[in-house]
Protein backbone atom coordinates (compact mmCIF):
# COMPACT_ATOMS: atom_id res chain seq x y z
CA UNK A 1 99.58 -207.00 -45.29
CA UNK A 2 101.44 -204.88 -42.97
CA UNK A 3 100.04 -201.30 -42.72
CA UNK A 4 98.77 -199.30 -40.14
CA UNK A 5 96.27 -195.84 -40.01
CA UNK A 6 96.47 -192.22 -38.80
CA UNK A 7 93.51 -191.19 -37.19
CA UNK A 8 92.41 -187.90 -36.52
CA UNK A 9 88.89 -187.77 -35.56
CA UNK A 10 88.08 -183.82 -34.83
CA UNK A 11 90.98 -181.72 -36.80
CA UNK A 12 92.80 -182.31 -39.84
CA UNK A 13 95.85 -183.72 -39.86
CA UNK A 14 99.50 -183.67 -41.67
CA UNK A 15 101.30 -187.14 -41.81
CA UNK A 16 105.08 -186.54 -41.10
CA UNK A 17 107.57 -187.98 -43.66
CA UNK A 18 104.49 -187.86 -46.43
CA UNK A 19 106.40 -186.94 -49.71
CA UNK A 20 103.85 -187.33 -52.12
CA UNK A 21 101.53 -185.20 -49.90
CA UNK A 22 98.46 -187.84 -50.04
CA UNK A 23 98.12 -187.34 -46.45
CA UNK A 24 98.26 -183.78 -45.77
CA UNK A 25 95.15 -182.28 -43.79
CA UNK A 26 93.01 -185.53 -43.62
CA UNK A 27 91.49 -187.44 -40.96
CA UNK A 28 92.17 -190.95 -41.81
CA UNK A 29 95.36 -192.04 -43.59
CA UNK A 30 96.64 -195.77 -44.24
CA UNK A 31 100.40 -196.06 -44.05
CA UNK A 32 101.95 -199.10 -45.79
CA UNK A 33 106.01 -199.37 -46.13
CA UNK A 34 106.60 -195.73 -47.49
CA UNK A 35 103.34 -195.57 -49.70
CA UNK A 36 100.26 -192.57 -48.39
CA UNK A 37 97.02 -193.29 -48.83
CA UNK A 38 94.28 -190.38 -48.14
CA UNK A 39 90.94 -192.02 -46.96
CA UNK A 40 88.98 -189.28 -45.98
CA UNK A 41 89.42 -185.67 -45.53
CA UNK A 42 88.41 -184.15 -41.45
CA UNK A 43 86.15 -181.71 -43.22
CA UNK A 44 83.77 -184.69 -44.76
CA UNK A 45 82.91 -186.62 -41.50
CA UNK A 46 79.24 -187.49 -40.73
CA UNK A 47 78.18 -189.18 -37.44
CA UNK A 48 75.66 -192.21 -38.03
CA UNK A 49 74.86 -195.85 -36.44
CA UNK A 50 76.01 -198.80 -37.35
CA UNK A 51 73.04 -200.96 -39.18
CA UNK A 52 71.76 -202.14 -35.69
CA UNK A 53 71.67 -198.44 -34.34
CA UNK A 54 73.69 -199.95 -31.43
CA UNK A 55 76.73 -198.34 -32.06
CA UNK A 56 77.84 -194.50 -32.93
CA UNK A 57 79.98 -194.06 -36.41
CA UNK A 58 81.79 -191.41 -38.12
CA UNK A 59 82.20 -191.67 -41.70
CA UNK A 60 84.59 -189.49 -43.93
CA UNK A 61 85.54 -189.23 -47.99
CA UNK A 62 87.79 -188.28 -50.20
CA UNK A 63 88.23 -188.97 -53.68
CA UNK A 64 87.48 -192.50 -54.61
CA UNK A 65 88.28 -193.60 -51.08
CA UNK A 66 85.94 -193.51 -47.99
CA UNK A 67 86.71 -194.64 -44.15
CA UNK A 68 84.03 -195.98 -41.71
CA UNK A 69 85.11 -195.47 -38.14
CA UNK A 70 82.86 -197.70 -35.43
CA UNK A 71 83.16 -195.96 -32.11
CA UNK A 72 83.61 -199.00 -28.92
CA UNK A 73 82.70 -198.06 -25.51
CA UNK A 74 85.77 -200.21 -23.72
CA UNK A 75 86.62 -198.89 -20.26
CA UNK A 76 90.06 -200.95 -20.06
CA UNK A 77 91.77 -201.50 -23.83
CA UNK A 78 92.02 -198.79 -25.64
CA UNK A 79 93.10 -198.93 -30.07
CA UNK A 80 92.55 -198.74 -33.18
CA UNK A 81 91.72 -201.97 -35.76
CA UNK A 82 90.69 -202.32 -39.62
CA UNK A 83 91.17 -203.34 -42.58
CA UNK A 84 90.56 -202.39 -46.19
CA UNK A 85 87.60 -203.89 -48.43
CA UNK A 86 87.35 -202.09 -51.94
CA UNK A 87 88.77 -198.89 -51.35
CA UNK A 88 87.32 -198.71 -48.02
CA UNK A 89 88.34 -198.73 -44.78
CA UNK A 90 86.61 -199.74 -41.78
CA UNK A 91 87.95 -198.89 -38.59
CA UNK A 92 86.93 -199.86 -34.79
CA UNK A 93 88.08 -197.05 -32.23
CA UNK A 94 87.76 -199.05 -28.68
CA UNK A 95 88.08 -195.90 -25.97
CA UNK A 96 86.75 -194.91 -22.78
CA UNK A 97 85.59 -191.72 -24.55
CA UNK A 98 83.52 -193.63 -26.49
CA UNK A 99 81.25 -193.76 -23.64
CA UNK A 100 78.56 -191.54 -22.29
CA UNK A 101 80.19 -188.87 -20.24
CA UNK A 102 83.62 -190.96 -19.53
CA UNK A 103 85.58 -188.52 -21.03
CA UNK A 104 84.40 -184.91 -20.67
CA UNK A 105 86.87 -182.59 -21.61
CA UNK A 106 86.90 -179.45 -20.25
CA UNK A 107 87.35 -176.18 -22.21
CA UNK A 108 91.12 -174.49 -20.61
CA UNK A 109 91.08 -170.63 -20.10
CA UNK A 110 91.64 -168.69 -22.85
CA UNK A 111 94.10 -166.21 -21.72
CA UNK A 112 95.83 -164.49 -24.98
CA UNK A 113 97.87 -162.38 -22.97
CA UNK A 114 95.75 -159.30 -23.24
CA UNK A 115 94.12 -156.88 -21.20
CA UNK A 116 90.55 -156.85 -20.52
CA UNK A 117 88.30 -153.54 -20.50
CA UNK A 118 88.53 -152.73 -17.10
CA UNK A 119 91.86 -153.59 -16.31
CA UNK A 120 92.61 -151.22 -19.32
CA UNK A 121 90.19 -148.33 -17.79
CA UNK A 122 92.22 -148.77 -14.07
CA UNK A 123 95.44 -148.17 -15.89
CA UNK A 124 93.96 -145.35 -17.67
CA UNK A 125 91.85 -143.79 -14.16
CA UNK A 126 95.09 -143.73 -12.14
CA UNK A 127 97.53 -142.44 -14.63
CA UNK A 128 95.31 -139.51 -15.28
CA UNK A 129 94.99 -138.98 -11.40
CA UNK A 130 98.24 -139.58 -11.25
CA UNK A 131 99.17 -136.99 -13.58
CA UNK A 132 96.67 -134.61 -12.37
CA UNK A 133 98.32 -134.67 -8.89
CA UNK A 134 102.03 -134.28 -9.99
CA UNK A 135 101.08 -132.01 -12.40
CA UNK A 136 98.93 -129.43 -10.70
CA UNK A 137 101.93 -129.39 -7.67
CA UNK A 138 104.15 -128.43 -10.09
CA UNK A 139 102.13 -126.18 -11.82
CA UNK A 140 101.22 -124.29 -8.52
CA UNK A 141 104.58 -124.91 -6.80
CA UNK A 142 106.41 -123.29 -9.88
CA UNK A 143 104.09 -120.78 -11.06
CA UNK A 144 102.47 -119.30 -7.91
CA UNK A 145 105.50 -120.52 -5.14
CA UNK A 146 102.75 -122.63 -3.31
CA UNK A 147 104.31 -124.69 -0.86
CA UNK A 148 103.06 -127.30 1.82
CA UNK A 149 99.24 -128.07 1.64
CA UNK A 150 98.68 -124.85 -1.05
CA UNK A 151 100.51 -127.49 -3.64
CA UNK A 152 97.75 -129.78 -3.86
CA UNK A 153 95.55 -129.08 -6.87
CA UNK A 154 91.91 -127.78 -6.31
CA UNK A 155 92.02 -128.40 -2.87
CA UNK A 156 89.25 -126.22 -1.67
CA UNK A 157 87.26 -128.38 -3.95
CA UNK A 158 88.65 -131.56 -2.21
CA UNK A 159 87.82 -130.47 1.31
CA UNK A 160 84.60 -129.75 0.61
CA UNK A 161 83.50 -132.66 -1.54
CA UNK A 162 82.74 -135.05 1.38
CA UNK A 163 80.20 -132.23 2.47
CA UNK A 164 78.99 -131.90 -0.96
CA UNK A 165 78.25 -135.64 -1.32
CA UNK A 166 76.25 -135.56 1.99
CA UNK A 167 74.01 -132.90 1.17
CA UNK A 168 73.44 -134.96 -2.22
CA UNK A 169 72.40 -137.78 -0.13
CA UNK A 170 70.15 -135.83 2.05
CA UNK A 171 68.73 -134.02 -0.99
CA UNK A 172 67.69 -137.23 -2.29
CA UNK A 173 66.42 -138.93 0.88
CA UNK A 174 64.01 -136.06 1.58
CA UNK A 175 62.43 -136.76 -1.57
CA UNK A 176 64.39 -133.81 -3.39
CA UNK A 177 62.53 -131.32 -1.98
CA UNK A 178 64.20 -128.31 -1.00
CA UNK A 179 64.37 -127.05 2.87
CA UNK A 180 64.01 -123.63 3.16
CA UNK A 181 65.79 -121.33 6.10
CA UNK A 182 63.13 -118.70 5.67
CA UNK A 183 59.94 -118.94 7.65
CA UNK A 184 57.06 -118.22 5.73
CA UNK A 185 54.61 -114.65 5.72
């Protein structure tokens, strides 16, 4: 017989060119001339040994059909045999993945495009300082005529904040207790 199989071991899978739709979101699918034959959905597959425990196997179902697929560990050829006995199928996958930690696959960056949290919270910080700056200059260069170093908003407040912030920290190093410029009675 001349056929051949779609495998699809983790995902379903839709066979091109599949009129009938037999092979539409399955993991193994036998392909003979133009005829689609459905033997076992991705969803169904089970992971077992072979009878001798030796080797690892996936098994799947649909319908009235099943597929047994015999994972190979072969570092050099890599394929896919079978054949069909009784409405089943029983494949041999011969891969390099099929061996212990040959073929570790690693997980690629999801990057959907979006903006995390604190890039999102920088955007937000600088436009409002941004339009805290502009706006207070031409707030106070329109409605009071301030000009030169007058324009920038709150600036009293902004000279002295550096002093501010060091009499914090000195507050809090002393142990928050207070110093007093009297002298006692």
């Amino acid at each position: 017989m001349n056929y051949s199989f779609v495998y699809s071991p983790c995902t379903s899978y839709d066979v091109p060119n599949d009129a009938e739709g037999a092979c539409n979101g399955v993991g193994v699918c036998q392909i003979e001339k133009e005829k689609f034959s459905n033997y076992g959905e991705a969803s169904s597959a089970v992971c077992g040994t072979t009878l001798d425990g030796t080797m690892p196997t996936l098994m799947y179902r649909a319908q009235k059909r099943s597929a047994i697929v015999t994972l190979l560990c072969n570092l050099t050829d890599e394929g896919l045999t079978g054949a069909v006995v009784n409405d089943v199928v029983k494949l041999t996958l011969s891969s390099k993945c099929a061996c212990r930690d040959m073929c570790k696959v690693e997980k690629p960056e999801v990057n959907s495009g979006a903006l995390s949290i604190g890039s999102l919270l920088l955007i937000v910080f600088f436009s409002v300082v941004f339009a805290y700056i502009i706006g207070g200059m031409l707030f106070l260069g329109v409605s009071r005529g301030a000009r030169g170093i007058e324009m920038i908003p709150h600036y009293v407040f902004w000279v002295s904040l550096p002093g501010l912030v060091k009499d914090g920290f000195l507050f809090l190093a002393t142990g928050c207790e207070s110093r007093s410029a009297y002298q006692k009675i």
